[in-house]
PDB file of N, CA and C in Angstrom:
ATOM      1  N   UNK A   1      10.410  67.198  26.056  1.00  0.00           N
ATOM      2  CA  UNK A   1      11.621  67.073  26.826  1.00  0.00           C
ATOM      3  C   UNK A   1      12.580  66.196  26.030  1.00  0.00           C
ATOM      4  N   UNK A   2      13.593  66.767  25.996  1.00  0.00           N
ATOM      5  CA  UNK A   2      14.785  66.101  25.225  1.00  0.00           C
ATOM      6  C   UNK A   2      15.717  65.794  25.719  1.00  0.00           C
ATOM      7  N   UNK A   3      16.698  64.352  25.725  1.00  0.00           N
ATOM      8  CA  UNK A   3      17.889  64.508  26.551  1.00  0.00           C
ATOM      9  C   UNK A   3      18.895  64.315  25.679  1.00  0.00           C
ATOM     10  N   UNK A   4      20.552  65.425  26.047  1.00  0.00           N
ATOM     11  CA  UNK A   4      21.074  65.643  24.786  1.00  0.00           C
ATOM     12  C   UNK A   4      22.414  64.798  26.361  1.00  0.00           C
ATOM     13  N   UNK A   5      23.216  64.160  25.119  1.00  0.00           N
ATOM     14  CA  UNK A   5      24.516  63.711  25.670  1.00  0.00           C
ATOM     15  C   UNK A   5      25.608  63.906  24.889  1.00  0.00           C
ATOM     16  N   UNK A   6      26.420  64.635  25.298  1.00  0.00           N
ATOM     17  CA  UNK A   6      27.450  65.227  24.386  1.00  0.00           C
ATOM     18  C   UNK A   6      28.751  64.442  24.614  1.00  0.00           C
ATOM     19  N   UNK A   7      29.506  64.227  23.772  1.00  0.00           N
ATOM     20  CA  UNK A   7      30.384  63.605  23.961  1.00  0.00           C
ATOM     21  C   UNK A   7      31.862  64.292  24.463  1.00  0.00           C
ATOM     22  N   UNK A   8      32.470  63.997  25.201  1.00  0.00           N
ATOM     23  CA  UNK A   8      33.899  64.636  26.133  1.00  0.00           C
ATOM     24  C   UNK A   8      34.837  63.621  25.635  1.00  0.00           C
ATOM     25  N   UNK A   9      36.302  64.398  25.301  1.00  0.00           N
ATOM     26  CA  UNK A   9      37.435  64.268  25.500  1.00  0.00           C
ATOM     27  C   UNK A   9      37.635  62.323  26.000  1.00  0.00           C
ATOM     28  N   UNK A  10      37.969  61.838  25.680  1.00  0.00           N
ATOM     29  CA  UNK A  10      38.421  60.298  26.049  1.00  0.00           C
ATOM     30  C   UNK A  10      37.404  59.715  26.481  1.00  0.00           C
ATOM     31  N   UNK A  11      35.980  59.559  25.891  1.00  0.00           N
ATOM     32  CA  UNK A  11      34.901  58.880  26.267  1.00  0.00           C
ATOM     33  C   UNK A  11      34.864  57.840  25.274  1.00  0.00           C
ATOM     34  N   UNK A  12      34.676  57.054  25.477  1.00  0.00           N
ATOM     35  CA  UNK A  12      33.977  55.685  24.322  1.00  0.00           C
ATOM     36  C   UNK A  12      32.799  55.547  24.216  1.00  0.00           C
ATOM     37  N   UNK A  13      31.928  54.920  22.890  1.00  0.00           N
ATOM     38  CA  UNK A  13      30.767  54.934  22.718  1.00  0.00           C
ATOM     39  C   UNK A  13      29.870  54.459  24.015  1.00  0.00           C
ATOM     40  N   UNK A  14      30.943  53.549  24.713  1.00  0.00           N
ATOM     41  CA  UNK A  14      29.829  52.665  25.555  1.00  0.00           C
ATOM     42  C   UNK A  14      29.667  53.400  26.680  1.00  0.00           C
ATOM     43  N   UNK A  15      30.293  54.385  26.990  1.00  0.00           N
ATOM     44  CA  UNK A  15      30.025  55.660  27.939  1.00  0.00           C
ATOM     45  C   UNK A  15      29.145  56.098  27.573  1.00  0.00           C
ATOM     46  N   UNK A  16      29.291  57.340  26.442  1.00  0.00           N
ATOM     47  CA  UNK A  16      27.546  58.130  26.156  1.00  0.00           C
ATOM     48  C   UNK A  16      26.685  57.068  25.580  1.00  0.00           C
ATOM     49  N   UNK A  17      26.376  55.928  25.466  1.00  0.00           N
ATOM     50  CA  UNK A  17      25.188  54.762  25.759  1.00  0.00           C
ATOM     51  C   UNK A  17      24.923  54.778  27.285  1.00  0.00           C
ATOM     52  N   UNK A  18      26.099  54.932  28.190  1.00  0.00           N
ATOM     53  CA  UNK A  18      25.815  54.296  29.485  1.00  0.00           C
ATOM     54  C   UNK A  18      25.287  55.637  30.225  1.00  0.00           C
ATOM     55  N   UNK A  19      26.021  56.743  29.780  1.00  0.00           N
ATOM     56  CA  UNK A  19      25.236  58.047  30.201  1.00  0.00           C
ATOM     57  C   UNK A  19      23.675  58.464  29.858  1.00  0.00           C
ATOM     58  N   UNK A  20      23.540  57.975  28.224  1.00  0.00           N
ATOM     59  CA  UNK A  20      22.079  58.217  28.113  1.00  0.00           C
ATOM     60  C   UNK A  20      21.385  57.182  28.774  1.00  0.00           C
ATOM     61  N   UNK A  21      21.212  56.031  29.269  1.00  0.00           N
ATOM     62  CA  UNK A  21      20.608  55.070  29.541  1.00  0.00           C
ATOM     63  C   UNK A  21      20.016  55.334  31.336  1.00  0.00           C
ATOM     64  N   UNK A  22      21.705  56.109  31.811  1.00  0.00           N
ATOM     65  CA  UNK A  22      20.921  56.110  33.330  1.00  0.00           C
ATOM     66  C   UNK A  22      20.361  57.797  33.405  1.00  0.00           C
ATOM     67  N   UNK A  23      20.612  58.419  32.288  1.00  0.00           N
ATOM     68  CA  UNK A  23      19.528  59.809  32.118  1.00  0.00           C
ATOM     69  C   UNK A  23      17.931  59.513  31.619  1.00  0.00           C
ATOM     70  N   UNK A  24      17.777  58.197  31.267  1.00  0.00           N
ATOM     71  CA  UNK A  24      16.254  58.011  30.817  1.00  0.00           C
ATOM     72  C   UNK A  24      16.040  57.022  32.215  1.00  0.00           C
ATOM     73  N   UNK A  25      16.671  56.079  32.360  1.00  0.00           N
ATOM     74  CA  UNK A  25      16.233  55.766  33.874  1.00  0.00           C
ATOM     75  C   UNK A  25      15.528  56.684  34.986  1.00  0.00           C
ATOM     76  N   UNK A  26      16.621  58.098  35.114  1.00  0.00           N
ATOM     77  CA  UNK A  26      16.420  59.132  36.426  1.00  0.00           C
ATOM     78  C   UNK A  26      15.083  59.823  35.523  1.00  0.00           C
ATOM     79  N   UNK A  27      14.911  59.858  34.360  1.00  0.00           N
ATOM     80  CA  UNK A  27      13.580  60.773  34.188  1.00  0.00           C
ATOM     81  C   UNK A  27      12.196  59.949  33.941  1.00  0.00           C
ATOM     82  N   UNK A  28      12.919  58.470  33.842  1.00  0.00           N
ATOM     83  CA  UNK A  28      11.279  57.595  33.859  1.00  0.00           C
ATOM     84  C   UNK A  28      10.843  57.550  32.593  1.00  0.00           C
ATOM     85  N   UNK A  29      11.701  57.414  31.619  1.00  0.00           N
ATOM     86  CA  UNK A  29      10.975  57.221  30.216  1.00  0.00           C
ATOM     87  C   UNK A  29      10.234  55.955  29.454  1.00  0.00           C
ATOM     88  N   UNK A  30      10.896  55.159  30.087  1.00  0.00           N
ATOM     89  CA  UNK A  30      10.407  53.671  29.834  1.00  0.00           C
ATOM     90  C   UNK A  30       8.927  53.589  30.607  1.00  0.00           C
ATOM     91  N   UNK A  31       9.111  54.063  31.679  1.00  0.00           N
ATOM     92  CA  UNK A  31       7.442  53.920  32.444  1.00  0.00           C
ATOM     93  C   UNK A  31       6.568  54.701  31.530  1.00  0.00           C
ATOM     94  N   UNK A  32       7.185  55.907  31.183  1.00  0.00           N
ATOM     95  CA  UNK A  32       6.144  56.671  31.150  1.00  0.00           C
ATOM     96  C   UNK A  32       5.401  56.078  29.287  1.00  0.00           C
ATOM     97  N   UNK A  33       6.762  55.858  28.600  1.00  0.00           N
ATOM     98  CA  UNK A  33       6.043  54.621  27.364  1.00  0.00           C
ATOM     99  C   UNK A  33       5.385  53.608  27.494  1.00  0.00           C
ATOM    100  N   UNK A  34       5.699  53.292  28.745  1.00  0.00           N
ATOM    101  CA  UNK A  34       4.812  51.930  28.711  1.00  0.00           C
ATOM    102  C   UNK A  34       3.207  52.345  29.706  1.00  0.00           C
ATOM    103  N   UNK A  35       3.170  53.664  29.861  1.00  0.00           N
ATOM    104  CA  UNK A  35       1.832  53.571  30.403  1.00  0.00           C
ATOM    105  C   UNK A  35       1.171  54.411  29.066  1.00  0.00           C
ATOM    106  N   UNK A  36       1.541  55.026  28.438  1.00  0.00           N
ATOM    107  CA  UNK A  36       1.067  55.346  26.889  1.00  0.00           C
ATOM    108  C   UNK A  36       0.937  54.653  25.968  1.00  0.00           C
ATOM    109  N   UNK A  37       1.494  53.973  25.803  1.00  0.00           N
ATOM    110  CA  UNK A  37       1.315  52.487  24.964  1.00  0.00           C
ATOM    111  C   UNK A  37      -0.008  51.364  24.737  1.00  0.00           C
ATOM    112  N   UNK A  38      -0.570  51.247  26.360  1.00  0.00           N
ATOM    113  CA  UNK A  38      -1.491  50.294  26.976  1.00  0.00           C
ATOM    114  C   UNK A  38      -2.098  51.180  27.017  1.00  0.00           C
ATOM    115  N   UNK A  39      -3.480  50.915  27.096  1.00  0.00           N
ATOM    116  CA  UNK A  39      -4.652  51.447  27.460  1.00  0.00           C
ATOM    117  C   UNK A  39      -5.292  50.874  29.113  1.00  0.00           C
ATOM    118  N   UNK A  40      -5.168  51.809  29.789  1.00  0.00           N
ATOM    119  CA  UNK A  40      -5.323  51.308  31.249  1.00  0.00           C
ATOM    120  C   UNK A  40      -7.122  51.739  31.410  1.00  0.00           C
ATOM    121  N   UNK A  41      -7.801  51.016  32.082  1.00  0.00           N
ATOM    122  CA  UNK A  41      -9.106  51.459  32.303  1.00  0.00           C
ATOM    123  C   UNK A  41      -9.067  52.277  33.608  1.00  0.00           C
ATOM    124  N   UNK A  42     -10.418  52.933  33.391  1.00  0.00           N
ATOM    125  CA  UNK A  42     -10.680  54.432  34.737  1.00  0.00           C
ATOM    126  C   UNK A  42     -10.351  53.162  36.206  1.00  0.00           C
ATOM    127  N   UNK A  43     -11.555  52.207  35.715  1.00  0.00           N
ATOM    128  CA  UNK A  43     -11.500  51.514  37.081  1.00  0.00           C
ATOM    129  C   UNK A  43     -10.218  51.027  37.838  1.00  0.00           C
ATOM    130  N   UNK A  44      -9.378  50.269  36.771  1.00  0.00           N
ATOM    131  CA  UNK A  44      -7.981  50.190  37.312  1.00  0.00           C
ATOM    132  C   UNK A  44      -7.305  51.071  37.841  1.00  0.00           C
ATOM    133  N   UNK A  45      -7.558  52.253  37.603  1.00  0.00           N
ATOM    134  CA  UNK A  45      -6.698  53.801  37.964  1.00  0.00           C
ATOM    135  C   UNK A  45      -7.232  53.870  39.064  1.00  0.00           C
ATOM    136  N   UNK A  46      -8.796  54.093  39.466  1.00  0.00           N
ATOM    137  CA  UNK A  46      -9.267  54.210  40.613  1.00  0.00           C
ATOM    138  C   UNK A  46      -8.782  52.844  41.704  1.00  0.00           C
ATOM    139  N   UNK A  47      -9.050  52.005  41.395  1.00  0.00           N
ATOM    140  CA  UNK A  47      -8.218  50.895  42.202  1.00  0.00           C
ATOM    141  C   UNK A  47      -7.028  50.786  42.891  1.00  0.00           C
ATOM    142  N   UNK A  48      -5.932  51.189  41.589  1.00  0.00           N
ATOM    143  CA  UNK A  48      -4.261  51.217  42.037  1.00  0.00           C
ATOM    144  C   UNK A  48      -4.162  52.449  43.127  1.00  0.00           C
ATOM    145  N   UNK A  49      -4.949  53.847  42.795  1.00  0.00           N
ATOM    146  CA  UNK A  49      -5.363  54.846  43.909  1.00  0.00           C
ATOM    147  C   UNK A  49      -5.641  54.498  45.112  1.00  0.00           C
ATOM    148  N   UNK A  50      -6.813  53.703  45.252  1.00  0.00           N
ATOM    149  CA  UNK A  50      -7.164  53.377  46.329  1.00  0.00           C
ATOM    150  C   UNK A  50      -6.468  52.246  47.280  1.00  0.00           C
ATOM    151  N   UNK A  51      -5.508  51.248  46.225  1.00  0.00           N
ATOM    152  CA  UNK A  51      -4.463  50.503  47.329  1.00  0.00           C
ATOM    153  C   UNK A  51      -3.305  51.426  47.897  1.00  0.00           C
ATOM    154  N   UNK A  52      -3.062  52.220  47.027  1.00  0.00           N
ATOM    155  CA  UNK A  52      -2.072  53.165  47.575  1.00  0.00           C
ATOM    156  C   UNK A  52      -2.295  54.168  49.002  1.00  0.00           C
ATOM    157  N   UNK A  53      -3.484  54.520  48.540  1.00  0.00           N
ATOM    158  CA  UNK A  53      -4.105  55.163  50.022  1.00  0.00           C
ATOM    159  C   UNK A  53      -3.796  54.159  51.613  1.00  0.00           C
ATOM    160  N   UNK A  54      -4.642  52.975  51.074  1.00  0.00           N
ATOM    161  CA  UNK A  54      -4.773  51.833  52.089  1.00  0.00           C
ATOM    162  C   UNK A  54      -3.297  52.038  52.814  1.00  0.00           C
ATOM    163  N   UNK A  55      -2.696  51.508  51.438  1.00  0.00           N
ATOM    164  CA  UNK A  55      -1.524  51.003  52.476  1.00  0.00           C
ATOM    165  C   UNK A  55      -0.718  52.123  53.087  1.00  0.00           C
ATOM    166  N   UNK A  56      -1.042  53.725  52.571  1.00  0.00           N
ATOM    167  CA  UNK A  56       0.040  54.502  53.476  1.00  0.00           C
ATOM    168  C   UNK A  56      -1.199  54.506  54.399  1.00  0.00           C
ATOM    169  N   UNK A  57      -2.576  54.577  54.660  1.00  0.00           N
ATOM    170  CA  UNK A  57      -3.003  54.651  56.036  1.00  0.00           C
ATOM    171  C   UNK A  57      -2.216  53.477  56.725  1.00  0.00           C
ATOM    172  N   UNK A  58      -2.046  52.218  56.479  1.00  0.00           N
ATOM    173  CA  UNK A  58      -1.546  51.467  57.440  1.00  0.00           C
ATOM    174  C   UNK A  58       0.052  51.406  57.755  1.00  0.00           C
ATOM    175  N   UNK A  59       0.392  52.107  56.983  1.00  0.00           N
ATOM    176  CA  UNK A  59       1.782  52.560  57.503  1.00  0.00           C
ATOM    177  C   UNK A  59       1.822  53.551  58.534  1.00  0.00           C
ATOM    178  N   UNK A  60       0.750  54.773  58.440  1.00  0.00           N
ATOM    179  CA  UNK A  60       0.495  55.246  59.503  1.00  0.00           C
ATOM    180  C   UNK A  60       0.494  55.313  60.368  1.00  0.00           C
ATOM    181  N   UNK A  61      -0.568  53.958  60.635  1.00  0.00           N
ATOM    182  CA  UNK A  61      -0.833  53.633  61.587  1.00  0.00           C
ATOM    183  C   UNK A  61      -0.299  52.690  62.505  1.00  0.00           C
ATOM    184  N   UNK A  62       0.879  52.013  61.430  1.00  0.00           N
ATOM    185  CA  UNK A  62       2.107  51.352  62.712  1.00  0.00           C
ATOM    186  C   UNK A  62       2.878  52.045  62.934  1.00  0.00           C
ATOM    187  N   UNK A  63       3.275  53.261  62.535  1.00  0.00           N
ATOM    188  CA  UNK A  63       3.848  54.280  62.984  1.00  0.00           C
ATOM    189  C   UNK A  63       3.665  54.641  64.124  1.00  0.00           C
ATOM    190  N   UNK A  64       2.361  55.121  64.549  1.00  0.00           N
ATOM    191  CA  UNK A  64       1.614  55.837  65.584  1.00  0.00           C
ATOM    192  C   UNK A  64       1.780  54.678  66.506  1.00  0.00           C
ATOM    193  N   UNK A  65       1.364  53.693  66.339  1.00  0.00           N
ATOM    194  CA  UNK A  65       1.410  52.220  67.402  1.00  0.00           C
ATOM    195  C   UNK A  65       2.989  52.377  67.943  1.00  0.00           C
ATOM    196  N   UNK A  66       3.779  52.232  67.281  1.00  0.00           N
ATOM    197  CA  UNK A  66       5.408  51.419  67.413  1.00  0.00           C
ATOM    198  C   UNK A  66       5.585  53.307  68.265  1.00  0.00           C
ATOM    199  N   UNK A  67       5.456  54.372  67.728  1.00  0.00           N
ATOM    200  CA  UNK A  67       5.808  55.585  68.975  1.00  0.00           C
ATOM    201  C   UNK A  67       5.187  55.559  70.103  1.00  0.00           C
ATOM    202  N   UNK A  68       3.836  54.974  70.675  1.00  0.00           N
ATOM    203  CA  UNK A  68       3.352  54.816  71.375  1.00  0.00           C
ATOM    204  C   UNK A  68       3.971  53.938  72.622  1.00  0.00           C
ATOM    205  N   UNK A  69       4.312  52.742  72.196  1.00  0.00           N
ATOM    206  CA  UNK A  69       4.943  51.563  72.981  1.00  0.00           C
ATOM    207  C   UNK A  69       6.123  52.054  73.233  1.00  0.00           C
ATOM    208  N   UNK A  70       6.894  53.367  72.676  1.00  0.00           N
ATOM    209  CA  UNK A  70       8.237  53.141  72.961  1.00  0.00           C
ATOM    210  C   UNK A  70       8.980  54.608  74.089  1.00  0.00           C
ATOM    211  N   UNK A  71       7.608  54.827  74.452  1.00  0.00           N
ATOM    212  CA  UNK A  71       7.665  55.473  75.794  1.00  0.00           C
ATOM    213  C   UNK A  71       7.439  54.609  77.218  1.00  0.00           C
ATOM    214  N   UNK A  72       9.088  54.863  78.045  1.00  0.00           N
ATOM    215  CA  UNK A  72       9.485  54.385  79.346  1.00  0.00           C
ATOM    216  C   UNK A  72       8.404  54.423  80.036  1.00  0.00           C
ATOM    217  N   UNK A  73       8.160  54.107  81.028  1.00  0.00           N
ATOM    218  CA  UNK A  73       7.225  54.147  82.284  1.00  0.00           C
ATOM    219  C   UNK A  73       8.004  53.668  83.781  1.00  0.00           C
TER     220      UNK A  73
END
């Protein structure tokens, strides 16, 4: 994947810098170097997985709570 920035009619350098910069931002290039770079272990992977799970179950589950309470009687 390549990102090309072409230059237009009355732009200044610090434009196509500022254009390529928030085109590698929106595609995640810096993350994705810096998780290629490091060597991450299985276990850490399985870990960061498993907090992620956790916490959308408990988002869930104040979800389900907070709709519950917010029926009249």
């Amino acid at each position: 994947m390549s990102i090309i920035v072409q230059k237009k009619k009355g732009e200044s350098k610090d434009d196509i810098i500022g254009k390529f910069r928030r085109l590698c931002l929106e595609e995640d290039i810096a993350d994705e170097v810096k998780k290629r770079t490091a060597y991450i272990k299985p276990s850490e992977i399985r870990y960061a997985k498993k907090k992620i799970v956790v916490w959308r179950d408990k988002c869930r589950r104040r979800a389900k709570n907070s709709r519950r309470h917010d029926v009249k009687r």
